[in-house]
PDB file of N, CA and C in Angstrom:
ATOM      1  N   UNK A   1       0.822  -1.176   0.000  1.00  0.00           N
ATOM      2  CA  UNK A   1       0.000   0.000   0.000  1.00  0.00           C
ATOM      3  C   UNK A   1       0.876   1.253   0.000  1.00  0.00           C
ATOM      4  N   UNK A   2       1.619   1.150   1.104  1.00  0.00           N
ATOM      5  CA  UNK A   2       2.603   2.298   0.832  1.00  0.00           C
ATOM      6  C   UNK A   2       3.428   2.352  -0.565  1.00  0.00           C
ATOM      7  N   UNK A   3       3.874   1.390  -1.245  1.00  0.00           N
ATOM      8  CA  UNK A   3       4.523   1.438  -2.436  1.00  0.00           C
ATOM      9  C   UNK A   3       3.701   2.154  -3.443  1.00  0.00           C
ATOM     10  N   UNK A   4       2.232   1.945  -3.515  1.00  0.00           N
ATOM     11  CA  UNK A   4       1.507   2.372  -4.425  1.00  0.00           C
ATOM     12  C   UNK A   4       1.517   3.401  -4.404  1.00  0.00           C
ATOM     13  N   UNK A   5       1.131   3.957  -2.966  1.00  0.00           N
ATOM     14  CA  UNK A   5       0.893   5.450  -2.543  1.00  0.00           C
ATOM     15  C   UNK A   5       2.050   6.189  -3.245  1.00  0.00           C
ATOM     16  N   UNK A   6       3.686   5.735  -3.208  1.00  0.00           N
ATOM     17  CA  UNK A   6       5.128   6.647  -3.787  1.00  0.00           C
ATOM     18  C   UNK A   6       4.580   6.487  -5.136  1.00  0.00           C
ATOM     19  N   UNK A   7       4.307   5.478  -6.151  1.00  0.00           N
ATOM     20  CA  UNK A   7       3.841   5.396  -7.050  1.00  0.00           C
ATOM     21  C   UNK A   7       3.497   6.155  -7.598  1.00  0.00           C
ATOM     22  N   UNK A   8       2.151   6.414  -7.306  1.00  0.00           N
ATOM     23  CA  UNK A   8       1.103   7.112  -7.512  1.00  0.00           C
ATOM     24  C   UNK A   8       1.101   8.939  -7.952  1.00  0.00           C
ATOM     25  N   UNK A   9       2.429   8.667  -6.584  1.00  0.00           N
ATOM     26  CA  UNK A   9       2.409  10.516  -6.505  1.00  0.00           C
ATOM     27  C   UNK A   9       3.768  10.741  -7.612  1.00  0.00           C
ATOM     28  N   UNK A  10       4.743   9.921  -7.861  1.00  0.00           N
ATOM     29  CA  UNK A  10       5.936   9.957  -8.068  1.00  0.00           C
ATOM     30  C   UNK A  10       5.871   9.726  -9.999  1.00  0.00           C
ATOM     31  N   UNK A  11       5.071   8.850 -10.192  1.00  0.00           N
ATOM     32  CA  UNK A  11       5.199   8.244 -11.532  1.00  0.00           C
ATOM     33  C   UNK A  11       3.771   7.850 -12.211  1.00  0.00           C
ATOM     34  N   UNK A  12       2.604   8.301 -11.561  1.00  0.00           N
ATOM     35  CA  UNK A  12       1.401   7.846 -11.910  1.00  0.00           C
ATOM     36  C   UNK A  12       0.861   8.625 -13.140  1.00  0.00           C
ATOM     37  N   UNK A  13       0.348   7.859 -14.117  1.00  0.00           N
ATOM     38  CA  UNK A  13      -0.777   8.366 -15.252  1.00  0.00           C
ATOM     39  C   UNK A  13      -1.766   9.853 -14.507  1.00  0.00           C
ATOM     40  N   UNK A  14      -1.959   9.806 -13.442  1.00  0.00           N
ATOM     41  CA  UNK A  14      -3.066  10.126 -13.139  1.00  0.00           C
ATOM     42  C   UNK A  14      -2.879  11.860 -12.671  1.00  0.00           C
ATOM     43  N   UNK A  15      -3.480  12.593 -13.127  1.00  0.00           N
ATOM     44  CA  UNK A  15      -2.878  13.943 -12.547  1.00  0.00           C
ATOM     45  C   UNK A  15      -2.851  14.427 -10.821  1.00  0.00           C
ATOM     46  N   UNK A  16      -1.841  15.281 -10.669  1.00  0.00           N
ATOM     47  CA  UNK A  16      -1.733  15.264  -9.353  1.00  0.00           C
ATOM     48  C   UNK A  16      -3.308  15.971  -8.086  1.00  0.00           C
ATOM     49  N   UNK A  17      -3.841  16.549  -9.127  1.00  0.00           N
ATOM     50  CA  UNK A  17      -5.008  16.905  -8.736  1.00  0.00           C
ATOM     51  C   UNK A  17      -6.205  16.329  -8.321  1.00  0.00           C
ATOM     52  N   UNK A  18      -6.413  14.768  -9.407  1.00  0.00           N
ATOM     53  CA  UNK A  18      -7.036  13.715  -9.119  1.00  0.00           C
ATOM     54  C   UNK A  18      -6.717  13.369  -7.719  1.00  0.00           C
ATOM     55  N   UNK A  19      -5.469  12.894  -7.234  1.00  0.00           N
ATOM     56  CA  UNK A  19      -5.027  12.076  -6.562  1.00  0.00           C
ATOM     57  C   UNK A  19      -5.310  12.759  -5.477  1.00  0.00           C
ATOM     58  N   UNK A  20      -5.532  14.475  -4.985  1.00  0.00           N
ATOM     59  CA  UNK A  20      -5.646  15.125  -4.250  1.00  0.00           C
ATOM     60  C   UNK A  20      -7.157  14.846  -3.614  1.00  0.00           C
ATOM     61  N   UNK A  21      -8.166  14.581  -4.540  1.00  0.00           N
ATOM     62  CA  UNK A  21      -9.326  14.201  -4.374  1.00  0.00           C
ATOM     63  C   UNK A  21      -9.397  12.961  -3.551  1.00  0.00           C
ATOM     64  N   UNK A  22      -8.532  11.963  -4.320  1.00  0.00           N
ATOM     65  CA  UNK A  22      -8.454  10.863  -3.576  1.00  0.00           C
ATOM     66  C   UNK A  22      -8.102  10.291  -2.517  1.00  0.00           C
ATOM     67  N   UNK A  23      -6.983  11.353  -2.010  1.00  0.00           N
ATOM     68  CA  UNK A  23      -6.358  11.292  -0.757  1.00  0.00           C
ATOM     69  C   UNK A  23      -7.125  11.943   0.721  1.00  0.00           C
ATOM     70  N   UNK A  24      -8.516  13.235  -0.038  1.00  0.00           N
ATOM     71  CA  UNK A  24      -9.016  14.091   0.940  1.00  0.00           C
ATOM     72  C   UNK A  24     -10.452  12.832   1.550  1.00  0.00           C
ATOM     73  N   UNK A  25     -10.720  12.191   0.128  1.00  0.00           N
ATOM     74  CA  UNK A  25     -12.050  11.266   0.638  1.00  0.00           C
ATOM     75  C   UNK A  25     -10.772  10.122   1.573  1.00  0.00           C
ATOM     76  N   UNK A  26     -10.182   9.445   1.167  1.00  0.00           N
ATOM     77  CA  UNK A  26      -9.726   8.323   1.626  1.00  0.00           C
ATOM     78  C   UNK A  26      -9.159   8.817   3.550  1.00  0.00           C
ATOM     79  N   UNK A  27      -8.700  10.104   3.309  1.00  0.00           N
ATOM     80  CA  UNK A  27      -8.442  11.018   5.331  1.00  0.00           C
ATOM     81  C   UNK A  27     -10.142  11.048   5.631  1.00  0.00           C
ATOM     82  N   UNK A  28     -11.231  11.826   4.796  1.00  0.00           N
ATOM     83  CA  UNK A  28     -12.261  12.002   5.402  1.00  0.00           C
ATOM     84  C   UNK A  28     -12.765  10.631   5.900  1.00  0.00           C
ATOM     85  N   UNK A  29     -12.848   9.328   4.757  1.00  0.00           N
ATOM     86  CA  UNK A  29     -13.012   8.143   5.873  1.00  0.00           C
ATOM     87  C   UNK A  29     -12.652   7.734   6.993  1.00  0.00           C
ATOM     88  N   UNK A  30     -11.322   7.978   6.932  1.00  0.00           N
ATOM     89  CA  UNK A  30     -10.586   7.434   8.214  1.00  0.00           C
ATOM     90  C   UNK A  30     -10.838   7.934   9.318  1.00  0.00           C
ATOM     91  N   UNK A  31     -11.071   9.245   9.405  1.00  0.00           N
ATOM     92  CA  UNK A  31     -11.546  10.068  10.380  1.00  0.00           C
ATOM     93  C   UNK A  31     -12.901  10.450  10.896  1.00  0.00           C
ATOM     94  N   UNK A  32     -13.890   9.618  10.161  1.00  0.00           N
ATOM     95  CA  UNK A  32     -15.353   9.389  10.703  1.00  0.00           C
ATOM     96  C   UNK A  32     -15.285   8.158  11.063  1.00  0.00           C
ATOM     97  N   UNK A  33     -14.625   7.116  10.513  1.00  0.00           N
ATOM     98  CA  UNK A  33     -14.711   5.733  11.146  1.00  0.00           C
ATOM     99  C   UNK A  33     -14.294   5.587  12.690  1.00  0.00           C
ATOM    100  N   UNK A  34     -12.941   6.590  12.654  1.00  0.00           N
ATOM    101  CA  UNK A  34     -12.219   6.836  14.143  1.00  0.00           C
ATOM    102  C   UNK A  34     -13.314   7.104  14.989  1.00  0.00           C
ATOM    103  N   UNK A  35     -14.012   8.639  14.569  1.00  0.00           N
ATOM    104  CA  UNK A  35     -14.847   8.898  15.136  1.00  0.00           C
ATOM    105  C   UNK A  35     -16.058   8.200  16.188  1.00  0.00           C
ATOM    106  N   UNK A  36     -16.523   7.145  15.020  1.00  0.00           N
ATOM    107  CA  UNK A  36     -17.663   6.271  15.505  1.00  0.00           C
ATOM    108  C   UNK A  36     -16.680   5.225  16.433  1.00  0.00           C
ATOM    109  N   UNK A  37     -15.211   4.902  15.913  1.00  0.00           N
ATOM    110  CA  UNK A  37     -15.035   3.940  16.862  1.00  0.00           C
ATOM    111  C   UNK A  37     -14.756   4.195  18.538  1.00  0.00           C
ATOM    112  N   UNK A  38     -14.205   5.981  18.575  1.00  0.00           N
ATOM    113  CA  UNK A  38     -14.308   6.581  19.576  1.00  0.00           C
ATOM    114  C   UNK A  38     -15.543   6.255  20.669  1.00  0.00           C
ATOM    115  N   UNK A  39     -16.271   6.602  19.781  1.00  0.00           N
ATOM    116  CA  UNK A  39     -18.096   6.950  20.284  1.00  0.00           C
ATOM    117  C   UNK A  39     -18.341   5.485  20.984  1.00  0.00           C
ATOM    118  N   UNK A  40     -17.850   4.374  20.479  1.00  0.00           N
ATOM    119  CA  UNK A  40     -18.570   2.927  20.779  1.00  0.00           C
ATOM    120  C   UNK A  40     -17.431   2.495  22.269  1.00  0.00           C
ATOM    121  N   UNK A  41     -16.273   3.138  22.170  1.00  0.00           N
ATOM    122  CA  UNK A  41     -15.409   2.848  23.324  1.00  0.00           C
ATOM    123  C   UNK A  41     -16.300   3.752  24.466  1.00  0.00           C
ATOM    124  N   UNK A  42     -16.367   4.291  23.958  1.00  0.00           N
ATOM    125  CA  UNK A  42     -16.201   5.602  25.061  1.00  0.00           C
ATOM    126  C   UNK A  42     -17.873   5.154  25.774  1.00  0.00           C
ATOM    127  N   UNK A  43     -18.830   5.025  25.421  1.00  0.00           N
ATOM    128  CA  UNK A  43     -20.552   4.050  25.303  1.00  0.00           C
ATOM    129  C   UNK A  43     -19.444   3.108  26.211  1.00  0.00           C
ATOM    130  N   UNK A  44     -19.173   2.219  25.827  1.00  0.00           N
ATOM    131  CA  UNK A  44     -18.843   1.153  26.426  1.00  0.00           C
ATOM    132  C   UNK A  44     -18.313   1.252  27.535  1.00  0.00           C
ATOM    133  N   UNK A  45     -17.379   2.091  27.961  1.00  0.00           N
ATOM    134  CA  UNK A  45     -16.568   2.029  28.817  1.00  0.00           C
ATOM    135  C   UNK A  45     -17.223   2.751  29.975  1.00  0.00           C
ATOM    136  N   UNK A  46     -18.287   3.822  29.928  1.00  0.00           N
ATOM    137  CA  UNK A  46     -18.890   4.291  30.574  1.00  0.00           C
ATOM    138  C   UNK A  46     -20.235   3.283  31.363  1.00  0.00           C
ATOM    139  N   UNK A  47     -20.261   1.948  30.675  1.00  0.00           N
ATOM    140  CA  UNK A  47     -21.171   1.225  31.713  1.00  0.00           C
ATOM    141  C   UNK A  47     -20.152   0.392  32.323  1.00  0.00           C
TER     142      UNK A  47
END
C-alpha cells in the first residue's frame, strides 16, 4: 500500500489533482470511522 501510494504521486498516469481528491475522501473516511469507533469505546466504557 505504501509502495503504491510513492507510485502514484511519483510516476502515476493520473494527474496530481485527481489524486488530491483521492487522498481528501480516503483522510475524510478514516476520520469518521475513528470517530464512531471513539463513540462505541467511550458508550462502552462508561457502563
Amino acid at each position: 500500500m505504501i509502495a503504491m501510494g510513492i507510485y502514484l504521486r511519483h510516476s502515476s498516469p493520473i494527474p496530481k489533482p485527481y489524486l488530491a481528491i483521492l487522498y481528501i475522501g480516503l483522510g475524510a473516511s478514516l476520520f469518521v470511522s475513528s470517530l464512531q469507533y471513539y463513540h462505541q469505546v467511550f458508550r462502552t466504557a462508561r457502563t
